[in-house]
N, C-alpha and C. Protein backbone atom coordinates (compact mmCIF):
# COMPACT_ATOMS: atom_id res chain seq x y z
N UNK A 1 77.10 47.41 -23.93
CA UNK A 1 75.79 47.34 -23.32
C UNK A 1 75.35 48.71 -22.82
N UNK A 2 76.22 49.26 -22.06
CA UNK A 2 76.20 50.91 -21.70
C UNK A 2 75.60 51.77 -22.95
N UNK A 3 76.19 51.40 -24.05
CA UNK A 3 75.92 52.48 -25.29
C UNK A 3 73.70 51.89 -25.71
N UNK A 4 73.62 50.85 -25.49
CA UNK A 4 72.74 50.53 -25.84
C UNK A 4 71.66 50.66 -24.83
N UNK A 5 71.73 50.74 -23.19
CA UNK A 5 71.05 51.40 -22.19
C UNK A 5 70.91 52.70 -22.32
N UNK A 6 71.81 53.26 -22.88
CA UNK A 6 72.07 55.31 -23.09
C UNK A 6 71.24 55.03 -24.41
N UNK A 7 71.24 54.88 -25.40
CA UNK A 7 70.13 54.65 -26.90
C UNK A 7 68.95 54.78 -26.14
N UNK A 8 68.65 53.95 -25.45
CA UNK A 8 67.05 53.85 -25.59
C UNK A 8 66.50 54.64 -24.32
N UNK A 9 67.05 55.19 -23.60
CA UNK A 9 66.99 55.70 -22.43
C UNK A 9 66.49 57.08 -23.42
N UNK A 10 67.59 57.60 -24.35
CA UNK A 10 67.35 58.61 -25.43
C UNK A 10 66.29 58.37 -26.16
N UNK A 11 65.80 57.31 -26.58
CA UNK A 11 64.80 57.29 -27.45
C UNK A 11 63.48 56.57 -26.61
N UNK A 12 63.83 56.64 -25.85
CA UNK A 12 62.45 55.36 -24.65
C UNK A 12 60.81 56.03 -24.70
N UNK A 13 60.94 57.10 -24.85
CA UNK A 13 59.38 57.54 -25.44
C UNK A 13 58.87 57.01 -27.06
N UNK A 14 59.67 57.21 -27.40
CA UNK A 14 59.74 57.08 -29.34
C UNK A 14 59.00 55.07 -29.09
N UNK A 15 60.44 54.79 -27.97
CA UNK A 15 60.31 53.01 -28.65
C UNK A 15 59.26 52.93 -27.46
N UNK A 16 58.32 53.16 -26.96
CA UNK A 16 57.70 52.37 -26.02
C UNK A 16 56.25 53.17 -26.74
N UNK A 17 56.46 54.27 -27.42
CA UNK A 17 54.68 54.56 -28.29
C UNK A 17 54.64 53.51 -29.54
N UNK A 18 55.78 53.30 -30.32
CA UNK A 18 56.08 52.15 -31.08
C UNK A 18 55.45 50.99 -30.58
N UNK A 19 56.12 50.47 -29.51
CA UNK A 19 55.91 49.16 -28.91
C UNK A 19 54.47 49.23 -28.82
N UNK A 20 53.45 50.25 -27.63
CA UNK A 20 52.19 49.88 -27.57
C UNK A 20 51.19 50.26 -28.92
N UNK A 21 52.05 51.13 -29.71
CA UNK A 21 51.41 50.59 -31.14
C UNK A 21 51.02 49.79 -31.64
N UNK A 22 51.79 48.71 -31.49
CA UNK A 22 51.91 47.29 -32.07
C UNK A 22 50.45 46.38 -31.50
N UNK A 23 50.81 46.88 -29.85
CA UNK A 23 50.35 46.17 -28.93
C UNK A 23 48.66 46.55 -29.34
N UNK A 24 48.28 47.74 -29.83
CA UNK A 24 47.08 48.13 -30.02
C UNK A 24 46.68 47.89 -31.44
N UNK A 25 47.26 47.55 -32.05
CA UNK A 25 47.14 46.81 -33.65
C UNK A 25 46.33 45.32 -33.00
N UNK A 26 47.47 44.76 -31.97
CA UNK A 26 46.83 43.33 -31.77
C UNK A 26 45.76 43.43 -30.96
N UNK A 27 45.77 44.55 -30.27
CA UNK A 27 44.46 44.53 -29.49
C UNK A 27 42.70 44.30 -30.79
N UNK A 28 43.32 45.76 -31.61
CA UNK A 28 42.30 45.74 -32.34
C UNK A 28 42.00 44.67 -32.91
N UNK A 29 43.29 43.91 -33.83
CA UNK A 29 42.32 42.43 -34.17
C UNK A 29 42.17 41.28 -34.24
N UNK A 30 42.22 41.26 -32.50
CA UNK A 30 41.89 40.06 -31.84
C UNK A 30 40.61 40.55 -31.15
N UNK A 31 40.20 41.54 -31.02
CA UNK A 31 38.65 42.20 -30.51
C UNK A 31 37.83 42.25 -32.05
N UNK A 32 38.32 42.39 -32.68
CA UNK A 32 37.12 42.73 -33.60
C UNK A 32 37.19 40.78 -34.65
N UNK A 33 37.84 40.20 -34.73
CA UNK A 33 37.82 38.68 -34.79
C UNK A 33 37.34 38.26 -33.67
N UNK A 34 37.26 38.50 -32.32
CA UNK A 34 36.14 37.88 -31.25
C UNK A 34 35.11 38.55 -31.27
N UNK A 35 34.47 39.48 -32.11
CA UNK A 35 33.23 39.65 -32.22
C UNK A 35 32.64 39.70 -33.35
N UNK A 36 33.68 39.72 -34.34
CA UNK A 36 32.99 39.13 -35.93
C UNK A 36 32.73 37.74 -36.09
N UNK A 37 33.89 37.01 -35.57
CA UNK A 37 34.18 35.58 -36.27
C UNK A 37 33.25 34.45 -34.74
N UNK A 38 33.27 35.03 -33.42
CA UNK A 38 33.19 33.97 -32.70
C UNK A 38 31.63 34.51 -32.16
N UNK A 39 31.70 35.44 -31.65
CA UNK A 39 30.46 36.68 -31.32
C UNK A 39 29.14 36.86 -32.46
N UNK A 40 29.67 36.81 -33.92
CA UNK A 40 28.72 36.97 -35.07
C UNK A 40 28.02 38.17 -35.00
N UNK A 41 28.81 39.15 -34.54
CA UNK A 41 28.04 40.69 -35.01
C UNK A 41 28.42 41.12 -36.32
N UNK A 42 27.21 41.73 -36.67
CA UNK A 42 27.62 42.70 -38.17
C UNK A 42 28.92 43.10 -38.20
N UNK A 43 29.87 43.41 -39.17
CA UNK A 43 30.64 43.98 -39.20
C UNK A 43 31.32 45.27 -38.50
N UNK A 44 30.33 46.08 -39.38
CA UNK A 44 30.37 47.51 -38.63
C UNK A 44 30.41 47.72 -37.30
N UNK A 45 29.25 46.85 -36.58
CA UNK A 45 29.64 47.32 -35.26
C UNK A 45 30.53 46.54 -34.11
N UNK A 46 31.27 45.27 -35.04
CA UNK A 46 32.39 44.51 -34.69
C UNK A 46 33.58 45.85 -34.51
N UNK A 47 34.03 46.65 -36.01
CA UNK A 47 34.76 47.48 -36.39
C UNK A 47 34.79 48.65 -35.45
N UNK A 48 33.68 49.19 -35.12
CA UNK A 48 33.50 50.50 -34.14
C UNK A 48 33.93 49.69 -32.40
N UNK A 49 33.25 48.76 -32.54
CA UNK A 49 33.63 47.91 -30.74
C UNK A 49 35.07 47.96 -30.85
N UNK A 50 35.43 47.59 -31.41
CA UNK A 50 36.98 46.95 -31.08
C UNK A 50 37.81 48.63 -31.59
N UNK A 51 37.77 49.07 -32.60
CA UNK A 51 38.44 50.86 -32.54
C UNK A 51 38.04 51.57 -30.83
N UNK A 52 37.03 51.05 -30.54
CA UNK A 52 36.98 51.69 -29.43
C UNK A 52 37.69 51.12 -28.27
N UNK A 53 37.93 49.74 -27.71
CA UNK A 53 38.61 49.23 -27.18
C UNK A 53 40.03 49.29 -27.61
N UNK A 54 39.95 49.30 -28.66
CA UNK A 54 42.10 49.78 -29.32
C UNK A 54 42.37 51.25 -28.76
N UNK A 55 41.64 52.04 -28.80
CA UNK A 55 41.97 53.20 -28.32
C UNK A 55 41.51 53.34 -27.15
N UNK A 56 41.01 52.76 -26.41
CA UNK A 56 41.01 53.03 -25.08
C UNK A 56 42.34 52.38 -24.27
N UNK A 57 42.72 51.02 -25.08
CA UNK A 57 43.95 50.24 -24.69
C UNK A 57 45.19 51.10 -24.84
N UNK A 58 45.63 52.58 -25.97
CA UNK A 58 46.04 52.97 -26.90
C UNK A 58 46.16 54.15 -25.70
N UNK A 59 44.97 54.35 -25.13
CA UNK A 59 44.89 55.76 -23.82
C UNK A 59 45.66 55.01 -23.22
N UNK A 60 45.27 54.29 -22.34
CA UNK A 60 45.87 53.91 -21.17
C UNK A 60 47.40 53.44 -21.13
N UNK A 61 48.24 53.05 -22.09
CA UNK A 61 49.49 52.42 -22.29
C UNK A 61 50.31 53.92 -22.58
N UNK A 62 49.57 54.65 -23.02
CA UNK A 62 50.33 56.39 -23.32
C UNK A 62 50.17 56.89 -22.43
N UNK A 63 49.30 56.79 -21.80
CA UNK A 63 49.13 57.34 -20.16
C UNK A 63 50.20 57.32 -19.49
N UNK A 64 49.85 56.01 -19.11
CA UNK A 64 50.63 55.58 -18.05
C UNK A 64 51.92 54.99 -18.38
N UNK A 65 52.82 54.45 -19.62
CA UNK A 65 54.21 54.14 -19.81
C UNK A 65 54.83 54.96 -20.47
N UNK A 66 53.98 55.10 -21.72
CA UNK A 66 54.87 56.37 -22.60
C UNK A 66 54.94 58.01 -22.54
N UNK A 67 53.90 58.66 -22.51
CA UNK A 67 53.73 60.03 -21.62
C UNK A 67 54.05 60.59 -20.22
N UNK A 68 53.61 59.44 -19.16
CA UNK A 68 53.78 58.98 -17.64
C UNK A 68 53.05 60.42 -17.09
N UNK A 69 52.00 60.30 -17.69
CA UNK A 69 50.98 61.59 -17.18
C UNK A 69 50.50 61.53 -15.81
N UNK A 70 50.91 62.60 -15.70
CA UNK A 70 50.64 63.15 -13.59
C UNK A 70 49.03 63.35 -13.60
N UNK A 71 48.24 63.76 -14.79
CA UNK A 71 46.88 63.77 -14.10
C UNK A 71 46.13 63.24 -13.16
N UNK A 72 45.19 63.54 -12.31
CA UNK A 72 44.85 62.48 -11.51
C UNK A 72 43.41 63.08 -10.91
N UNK A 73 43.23 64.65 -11.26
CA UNK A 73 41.81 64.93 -11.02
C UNK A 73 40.88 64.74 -12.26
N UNK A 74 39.57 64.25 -11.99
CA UNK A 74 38.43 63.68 -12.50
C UNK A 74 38.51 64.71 -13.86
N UNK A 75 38.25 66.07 -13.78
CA UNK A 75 38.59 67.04 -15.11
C UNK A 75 39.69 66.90 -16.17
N UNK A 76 40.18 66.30 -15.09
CA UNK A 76 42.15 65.98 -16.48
C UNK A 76 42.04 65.09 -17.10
N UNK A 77 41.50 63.97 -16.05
CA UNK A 77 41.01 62.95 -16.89
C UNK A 77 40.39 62.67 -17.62
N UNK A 78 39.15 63.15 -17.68
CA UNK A 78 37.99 63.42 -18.52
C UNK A 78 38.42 64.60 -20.08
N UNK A 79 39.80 65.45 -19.61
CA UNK A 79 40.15 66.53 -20.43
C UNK A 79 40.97 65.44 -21.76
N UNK A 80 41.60 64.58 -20.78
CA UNK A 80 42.82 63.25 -21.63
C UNK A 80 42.37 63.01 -22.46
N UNK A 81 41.23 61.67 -21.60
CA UNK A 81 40.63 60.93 -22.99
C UNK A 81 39.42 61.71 -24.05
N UNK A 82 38.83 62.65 -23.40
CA UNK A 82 38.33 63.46 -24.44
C UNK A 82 39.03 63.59 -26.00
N UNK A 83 40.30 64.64 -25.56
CA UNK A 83 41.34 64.86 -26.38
C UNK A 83 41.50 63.44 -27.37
N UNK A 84 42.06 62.40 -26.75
CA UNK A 84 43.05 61.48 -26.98
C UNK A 84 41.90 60.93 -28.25
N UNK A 85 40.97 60.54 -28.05
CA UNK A 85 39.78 60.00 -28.77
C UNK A 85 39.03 60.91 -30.13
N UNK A 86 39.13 62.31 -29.64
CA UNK A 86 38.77 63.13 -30.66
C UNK A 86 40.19 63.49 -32.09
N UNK A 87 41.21 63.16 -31.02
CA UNK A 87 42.63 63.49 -32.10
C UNK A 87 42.95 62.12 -32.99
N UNK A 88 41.99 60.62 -32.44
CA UNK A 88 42.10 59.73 -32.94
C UNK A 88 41.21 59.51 -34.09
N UNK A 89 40.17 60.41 -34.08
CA UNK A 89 39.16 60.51 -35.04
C UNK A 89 39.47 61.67 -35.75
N UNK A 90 39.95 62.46 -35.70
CA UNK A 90 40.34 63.18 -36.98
C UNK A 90 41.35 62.60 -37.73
N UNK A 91 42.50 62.09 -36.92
CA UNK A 91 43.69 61.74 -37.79
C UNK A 91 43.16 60.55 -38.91
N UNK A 92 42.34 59.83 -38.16
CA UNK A 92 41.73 58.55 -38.66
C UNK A 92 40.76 58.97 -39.97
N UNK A 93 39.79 59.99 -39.93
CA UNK A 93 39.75 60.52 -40.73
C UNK A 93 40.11 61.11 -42.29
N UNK A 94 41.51 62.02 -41.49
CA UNK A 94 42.05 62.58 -42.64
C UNK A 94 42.86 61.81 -43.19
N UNK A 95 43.46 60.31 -42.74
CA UNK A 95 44.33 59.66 -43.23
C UNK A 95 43.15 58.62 -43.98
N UNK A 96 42.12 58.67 -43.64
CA UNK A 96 40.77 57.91 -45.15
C UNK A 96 41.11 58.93 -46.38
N UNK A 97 40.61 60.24 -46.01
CA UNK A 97 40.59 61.16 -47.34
C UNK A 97 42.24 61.10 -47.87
N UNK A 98 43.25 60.87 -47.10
CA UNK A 98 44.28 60.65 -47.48
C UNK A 98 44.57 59.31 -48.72
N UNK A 99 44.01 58.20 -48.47
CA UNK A 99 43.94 56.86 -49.13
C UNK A 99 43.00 57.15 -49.88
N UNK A 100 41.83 57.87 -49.84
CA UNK A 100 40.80 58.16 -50.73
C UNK A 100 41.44 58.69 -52.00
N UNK A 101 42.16 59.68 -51.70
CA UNK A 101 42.84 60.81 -52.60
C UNK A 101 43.86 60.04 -53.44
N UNK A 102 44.36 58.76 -53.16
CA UNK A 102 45.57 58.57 -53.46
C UNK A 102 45.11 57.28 -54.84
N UNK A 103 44.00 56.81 -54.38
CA UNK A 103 43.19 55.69 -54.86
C UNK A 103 42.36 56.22 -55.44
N UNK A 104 41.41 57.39 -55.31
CA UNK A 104 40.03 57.89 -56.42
C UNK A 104 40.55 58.87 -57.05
N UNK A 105 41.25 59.40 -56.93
CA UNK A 105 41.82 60.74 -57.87
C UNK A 105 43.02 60.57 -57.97
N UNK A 106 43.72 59.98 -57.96
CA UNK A 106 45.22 59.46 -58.73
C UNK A 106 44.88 57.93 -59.16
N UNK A 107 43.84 57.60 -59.23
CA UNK A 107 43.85 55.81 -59.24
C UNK A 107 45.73 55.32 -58.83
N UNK A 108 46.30 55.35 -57.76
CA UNK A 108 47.49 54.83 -57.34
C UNK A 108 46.70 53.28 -56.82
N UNK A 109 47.49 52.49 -56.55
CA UNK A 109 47.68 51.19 -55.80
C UNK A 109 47.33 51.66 -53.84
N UNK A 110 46.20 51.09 -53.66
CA UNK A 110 45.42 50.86 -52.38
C UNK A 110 46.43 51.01 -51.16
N UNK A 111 47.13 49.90 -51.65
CA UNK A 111 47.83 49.42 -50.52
C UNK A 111 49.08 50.30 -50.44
N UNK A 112 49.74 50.81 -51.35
CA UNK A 112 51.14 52.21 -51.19
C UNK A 112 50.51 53.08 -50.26
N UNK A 113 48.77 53.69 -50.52
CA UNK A 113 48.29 54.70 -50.08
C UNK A 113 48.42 54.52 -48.73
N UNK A 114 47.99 53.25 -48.39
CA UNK A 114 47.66 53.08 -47.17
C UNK A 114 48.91 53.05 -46.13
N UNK A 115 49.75 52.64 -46.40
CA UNK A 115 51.22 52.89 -45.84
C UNK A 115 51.44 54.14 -45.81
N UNK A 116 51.16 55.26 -46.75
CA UNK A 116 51.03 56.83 -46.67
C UNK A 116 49.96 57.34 -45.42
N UNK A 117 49.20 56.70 -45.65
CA UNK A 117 48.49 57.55 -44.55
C UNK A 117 48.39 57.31 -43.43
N UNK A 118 49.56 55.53 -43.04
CA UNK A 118 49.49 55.41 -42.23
C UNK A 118 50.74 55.89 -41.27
N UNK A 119 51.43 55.92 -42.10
CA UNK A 119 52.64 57.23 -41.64
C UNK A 119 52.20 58.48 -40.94
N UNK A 120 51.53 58.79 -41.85
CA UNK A 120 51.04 60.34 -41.53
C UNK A 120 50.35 60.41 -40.08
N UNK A 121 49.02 59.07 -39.63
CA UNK A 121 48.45 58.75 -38.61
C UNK A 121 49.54 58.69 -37.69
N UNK A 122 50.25 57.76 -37.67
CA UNK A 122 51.09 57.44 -36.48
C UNK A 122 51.90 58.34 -35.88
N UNK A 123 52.73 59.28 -37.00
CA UNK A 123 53.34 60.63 -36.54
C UNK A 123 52.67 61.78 -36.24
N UNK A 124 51.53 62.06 -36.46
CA UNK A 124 50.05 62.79 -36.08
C UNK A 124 50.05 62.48 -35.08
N UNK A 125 49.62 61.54 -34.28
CA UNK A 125 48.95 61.14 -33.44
C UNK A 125 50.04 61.18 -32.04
N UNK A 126 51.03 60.67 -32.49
CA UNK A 126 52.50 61.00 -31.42
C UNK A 126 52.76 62.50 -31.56
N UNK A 127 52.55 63.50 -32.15
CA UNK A 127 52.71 64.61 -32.02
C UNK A 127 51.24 65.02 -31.18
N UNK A 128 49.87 64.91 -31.63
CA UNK A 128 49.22 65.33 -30.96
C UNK A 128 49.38 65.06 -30.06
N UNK A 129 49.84 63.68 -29.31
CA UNK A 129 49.70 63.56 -27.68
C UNK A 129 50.79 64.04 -27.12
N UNK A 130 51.73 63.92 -27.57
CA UNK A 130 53.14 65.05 -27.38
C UNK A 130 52.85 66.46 -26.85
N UNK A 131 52.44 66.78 -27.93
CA UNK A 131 52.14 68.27 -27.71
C UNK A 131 50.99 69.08 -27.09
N UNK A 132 49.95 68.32 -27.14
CA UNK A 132 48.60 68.72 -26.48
C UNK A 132 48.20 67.64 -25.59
N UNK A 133 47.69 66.71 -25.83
CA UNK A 133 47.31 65.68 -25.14
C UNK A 133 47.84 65.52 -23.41
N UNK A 134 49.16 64.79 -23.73
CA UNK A 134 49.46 64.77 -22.48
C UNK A 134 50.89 65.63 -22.47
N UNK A 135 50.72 66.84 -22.47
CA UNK A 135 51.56 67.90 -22.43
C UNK A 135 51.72 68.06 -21.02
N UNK A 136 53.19 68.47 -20.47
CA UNK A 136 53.93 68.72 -19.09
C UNK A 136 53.47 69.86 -19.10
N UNK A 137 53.02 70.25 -17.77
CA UNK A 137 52.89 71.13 -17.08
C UNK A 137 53.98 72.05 -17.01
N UNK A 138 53.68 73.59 -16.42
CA UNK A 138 54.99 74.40 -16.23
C UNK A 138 55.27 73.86 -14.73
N UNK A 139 56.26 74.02 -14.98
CA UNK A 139 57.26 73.17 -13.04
C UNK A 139 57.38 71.94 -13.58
N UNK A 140 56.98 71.04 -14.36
CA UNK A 140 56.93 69.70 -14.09
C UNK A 140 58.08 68.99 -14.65
């Protein structure tokens, strides 16, 4: 049991951005099925509501469990989710032209691509907040 408290103690950032991964998968679609399927909005702006609520759910769980960011003045905060939201829209982005590329100019299979780029997103996105996002302070 010791060896398996020391594992994850070692890996407890890795498995708890994992975990609210998941958790923000279900966020997204159970928000965007309560406003497509029960709500009856257009699609599109079912799709943009609920990306925006996944990543705001997606801020706050990296915040505060997996990063355990000390910010706490109005500028840091505002500096966070700035960041956190703009690094979610590029990755999101480049991992389309990623599936684009893989599907219109290789005609490959949709769905391989999409496992490609969704690799690429998820380790993107844990590095951006790693490294910039909610980056430690010097002293800290």
């Amino acid at each position: 049991m010791k060896n398996l408290i020391d594992l994850y103690k070692k890996y407890e950032e890795t498995i708890l951005y994992l975990f609210f991964g998941g958790a923000t998968f279900v966020v997204s679609v159970v928000t965007y099925s309560l406003f497509s399927a029960v709500m009856h909005w257009d699609y599109s702006l079912a799709y943009v509501a609920s990306w925006f609520l996944a990543v705001l759910f997606a801020y706050l769980t990296n915040r505060i469990w997996v990063f355990k960011s000390e910010v706490r003045d109005f500028a840091g905060l505002f500096r966070e989710i700035w960041q956190f939201y703009l690094a979610r829209i590029v990755t999101g982005v480049i991992g389309w032209l990623i599936l684009a590329f893989g599907v219109q100019i290789l005609h490959q299979n949709d769905l391989i691509w999409n496992g490609i780029q969704n690799i690429f997103v998820i380790v993107s996105n844990y590095a951006l907040s790693k490294l910039f996002i909610f980056k430690k302070l010097e002293g800290e």
